[in-house]
Protein backbone atom coordinates (compact mmCIF):
# COMPACT_ATOMS: atom_id res chain seq x y z
CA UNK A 1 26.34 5.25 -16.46
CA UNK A 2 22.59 3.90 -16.09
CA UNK A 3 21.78 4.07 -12.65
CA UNK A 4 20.31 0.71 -11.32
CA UNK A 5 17.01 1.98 -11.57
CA UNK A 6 16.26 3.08 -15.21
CA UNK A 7 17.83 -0.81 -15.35
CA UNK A 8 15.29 -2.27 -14.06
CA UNK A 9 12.55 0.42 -15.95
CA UNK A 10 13.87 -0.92 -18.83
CA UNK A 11 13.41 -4.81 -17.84
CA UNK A 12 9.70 -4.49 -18.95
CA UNK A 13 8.07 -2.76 -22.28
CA UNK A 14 4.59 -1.99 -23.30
CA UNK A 15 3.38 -2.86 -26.91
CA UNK A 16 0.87 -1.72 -29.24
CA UNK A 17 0.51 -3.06 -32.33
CA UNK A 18 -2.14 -1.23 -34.82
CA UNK A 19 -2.92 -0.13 -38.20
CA UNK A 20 -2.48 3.51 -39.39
CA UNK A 21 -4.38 4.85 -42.28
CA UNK A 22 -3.43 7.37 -44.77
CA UNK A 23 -3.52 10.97 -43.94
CA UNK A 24 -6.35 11.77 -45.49
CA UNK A 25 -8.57 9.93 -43.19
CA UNK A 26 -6.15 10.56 -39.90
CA UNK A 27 -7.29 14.53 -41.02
CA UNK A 28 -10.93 13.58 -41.63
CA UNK A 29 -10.84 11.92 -38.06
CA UNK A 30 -9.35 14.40 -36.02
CA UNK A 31 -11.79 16.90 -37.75
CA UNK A 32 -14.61 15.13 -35.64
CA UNK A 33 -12.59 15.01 -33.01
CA UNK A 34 -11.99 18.95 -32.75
CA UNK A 35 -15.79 19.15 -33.51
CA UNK A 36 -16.07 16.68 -30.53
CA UNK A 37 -13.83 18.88 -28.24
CA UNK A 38 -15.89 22.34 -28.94
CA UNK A 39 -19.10 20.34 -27.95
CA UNK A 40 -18.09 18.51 -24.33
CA UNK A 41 -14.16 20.15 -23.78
CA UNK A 42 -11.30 17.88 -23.65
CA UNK A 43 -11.42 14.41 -23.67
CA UNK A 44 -9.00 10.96 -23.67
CA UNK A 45 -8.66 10.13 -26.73
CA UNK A 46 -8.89 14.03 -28.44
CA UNK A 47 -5.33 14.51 -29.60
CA UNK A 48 -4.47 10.58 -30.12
CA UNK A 49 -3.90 9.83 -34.43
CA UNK A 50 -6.67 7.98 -36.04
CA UNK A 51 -5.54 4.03 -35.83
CA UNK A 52 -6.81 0.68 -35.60
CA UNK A 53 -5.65 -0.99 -32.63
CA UNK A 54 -4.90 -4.54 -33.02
CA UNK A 55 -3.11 -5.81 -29.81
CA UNK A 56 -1.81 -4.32 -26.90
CA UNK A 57 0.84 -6.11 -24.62
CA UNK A 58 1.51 -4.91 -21.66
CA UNK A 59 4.69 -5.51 -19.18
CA UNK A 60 7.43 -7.94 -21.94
CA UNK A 61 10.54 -8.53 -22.06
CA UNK A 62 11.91 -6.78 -24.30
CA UNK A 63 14.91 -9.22 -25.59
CA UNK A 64 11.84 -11.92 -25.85
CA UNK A 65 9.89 -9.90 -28.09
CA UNK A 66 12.46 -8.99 -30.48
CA UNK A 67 13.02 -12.77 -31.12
CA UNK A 68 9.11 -13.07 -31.82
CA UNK A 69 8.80 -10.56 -34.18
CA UNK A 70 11.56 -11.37 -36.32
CA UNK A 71 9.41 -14.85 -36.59
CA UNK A 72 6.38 -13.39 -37.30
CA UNK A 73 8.22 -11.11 -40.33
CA UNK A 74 7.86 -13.74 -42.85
CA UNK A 75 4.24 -14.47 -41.82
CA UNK A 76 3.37 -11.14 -41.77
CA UNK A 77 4.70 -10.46 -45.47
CA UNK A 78 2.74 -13.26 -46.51
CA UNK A 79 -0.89 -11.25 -46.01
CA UNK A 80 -1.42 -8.45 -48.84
CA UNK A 81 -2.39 -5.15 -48.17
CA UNK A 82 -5.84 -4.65 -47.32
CA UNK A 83 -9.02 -1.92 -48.21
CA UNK A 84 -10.94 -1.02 -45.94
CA UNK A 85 -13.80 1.53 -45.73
CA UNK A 86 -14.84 3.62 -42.48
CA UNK A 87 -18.53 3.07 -43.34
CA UNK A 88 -20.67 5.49 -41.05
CA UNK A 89 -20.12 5.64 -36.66
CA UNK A 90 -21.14 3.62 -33.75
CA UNK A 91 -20.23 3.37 -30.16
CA UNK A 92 -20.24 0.60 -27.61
CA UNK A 93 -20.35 1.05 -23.70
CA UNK A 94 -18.62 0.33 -20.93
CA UNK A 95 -18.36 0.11 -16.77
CA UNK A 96 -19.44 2.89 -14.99
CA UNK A 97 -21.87 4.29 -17.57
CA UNK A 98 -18.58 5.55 -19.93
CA UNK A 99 -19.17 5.08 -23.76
CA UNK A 100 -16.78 5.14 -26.74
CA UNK A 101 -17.88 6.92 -29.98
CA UNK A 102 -15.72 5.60 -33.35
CA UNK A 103 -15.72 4.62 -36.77
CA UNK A 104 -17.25 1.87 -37.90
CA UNK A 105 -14.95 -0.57 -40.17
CA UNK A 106 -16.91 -2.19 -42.73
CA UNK A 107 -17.02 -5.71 -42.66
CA UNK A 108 -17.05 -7.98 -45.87
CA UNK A 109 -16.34 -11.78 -45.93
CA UNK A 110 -12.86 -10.79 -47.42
CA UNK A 111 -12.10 -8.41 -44.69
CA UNK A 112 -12.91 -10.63 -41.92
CA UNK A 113 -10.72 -13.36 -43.63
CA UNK A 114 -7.93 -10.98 -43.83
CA UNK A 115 -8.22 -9.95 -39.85
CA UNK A 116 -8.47 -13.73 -39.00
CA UNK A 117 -4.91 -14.61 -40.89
CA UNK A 118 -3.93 -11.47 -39.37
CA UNK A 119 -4.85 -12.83 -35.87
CA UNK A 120 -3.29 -16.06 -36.57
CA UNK A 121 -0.43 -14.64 -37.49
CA UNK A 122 -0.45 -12.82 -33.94
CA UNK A 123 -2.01 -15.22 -31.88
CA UNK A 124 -4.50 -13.36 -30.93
CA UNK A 125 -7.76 -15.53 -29.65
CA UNK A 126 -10.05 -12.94 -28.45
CA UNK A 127 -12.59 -10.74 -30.44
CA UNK A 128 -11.05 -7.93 -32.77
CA UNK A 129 -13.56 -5.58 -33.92
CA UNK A 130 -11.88 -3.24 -36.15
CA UNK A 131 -12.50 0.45 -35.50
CA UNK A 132 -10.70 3.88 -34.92
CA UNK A 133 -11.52 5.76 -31.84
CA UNK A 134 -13.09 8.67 -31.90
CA UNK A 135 -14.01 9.50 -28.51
CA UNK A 136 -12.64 7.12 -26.14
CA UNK A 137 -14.60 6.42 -22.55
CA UNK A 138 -16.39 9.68 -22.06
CA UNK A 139 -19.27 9.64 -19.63
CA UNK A 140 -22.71 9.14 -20.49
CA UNK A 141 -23.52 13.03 -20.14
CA UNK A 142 -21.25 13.82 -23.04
CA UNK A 143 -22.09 11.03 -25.26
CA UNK A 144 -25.53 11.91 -24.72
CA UNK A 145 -24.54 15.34 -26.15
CA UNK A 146 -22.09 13.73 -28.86
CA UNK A 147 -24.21 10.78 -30.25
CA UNK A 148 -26.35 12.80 -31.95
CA UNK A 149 -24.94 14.56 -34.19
CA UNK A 150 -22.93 11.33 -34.93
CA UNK A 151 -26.08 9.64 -35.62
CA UNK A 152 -26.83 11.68 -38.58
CA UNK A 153 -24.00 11.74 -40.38
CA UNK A 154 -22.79 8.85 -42.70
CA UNK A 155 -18.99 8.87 -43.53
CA UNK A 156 -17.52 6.96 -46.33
CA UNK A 157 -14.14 6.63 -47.03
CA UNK A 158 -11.63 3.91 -48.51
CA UNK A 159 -8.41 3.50 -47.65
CA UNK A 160 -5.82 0.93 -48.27
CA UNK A 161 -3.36 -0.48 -45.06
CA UNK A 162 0.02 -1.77 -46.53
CA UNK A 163 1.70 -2.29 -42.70
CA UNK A 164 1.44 -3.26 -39.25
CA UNK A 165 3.14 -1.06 -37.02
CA UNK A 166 4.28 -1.46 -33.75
CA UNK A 167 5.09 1.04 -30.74
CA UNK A 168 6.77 0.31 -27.48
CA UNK A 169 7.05 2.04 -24.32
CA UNK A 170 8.85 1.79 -20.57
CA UNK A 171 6.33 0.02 -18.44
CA UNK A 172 7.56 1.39 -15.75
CA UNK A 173 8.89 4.75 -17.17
CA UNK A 174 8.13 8.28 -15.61
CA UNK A 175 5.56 9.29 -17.97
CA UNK A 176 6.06 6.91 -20.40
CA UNK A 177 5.56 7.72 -24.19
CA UNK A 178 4.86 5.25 -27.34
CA UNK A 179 8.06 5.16 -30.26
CA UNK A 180 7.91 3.74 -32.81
CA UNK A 181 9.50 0.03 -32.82
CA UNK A 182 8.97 -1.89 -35.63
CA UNK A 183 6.76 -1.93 -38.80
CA UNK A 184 6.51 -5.25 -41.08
CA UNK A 185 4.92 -4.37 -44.42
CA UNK A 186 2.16 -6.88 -46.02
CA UNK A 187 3.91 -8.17 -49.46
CA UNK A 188 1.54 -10.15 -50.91
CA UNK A 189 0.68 -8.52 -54.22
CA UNK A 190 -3.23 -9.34 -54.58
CA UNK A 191 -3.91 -7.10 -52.24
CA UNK A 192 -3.06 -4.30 -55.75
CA UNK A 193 -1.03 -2.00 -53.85
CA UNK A 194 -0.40 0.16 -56.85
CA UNK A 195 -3.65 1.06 -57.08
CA UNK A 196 -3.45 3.41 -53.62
CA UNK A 197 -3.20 6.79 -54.46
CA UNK A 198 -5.69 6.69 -57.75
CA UNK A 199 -8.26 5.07 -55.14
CA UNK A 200 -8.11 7.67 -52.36
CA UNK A 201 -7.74 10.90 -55.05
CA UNK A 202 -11.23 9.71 -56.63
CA UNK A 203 -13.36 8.93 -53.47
CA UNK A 204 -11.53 11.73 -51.01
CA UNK A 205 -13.32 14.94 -52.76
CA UNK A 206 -10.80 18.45 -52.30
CA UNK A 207 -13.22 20.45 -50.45
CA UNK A 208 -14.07 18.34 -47.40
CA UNK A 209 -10.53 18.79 -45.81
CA UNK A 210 -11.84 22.83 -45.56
CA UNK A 211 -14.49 22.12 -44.12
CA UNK A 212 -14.64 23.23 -40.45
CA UNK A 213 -18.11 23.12 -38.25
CA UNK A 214 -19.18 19.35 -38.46
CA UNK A 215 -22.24 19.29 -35.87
């Protein structure tokens, strides 16, 4: 029997809705971020899966959000998959002289269409800049050390995103832990979803998944 407690743990969930790319670029990311790790030690973000966060919700209900997202389904099926290309790094700060290192998104007028249906869809009003973390609020010292040898190096890759998934978590859990929830695939078939596999095979060359020392 659930004691009263894990009752009221459960009353509340967090959410995290993002897109996950292929694993050829979740590989390719985590590569920089083990090169990252030998240069400054352990950080944040080291061991988290490349993804682009979309919207985090913090403290639901959880019986209200299932009735949302089986209204935002149809919507959501409506969009068609999307490519994308992580075009090169870049980093933004934040308080307390912390910085975040990631990949830069390439933007094109049909990609920012596709993210502002895509926040429509999801209500979301603030700013979305598409990106996947590499090294998440590390202090100045180490991005000083880091930035460099980010600087100098221009990575390219393409990669389609066919889904939106979403994670949940006990807000007030001991030691709470994403799942997975829910994914709603993007239908729509201009997006030329068959066309996948052929597109990462002749931009992704063999050899660079062997490579070890980045920097």
């Amino acid at each position: 029997m659930k004691t009263q407690k894990h009752m009221i743990m459960r009353m509340y969930e967090d959410y995290l809705m993002l897109l996950s790319p292929p694993e050829t670029v979740k590989q390719e990311i985590a590569r920089y971020k083990k090169a990252s790790a030998k240069l400054i030690g352990d950080f944040k973000s080291m061991d988290s899966p490349a993804h682009i966060s979309i919207m985090h919700m913090e403290r639901q209900k959880p019986f209200m959000e299932d009735r949302s997202m089986q209204m935002m389904e149809s919507s959501l099926a409506a969009l068609p998959p999307v490519l994308l290309h992580v075009d090169g790094f870049n980093y933004f700060p934040h308080l307390h002289n912390k910085m975040t290192i990631y990949a830069h998104i390439r933007s094109t007028p049909s990609v920012e269409q596709w993210f502002r249906h895509l926040k429509a869809v999801l209500k979301i009003k603030k700013t979305l800049l598409p990106h996947i973390t590499i090294a998440r609020n590390i202090p100045e010292d180490d991005f000083n050390i880091l930035w460099p040898n980010f600087r100098q190096r221009h990575m390219v890759e393409p990669f389609w995103i066919n889904e939106l998934k979403v994670k949940k978590r006990e807000t007030f859990g001991y030691s709470p832990k994403w799942e997975d929830f829910k994914t709603f695939r993007f239908k729509n078939p201009i997006g030329f979803e068959h066309q996948i596999d052929t597109l990462i095979k002749k931009h992704i060359q063999p050899g660079n998944q062997n490579q070890i020392n980045l920097f």
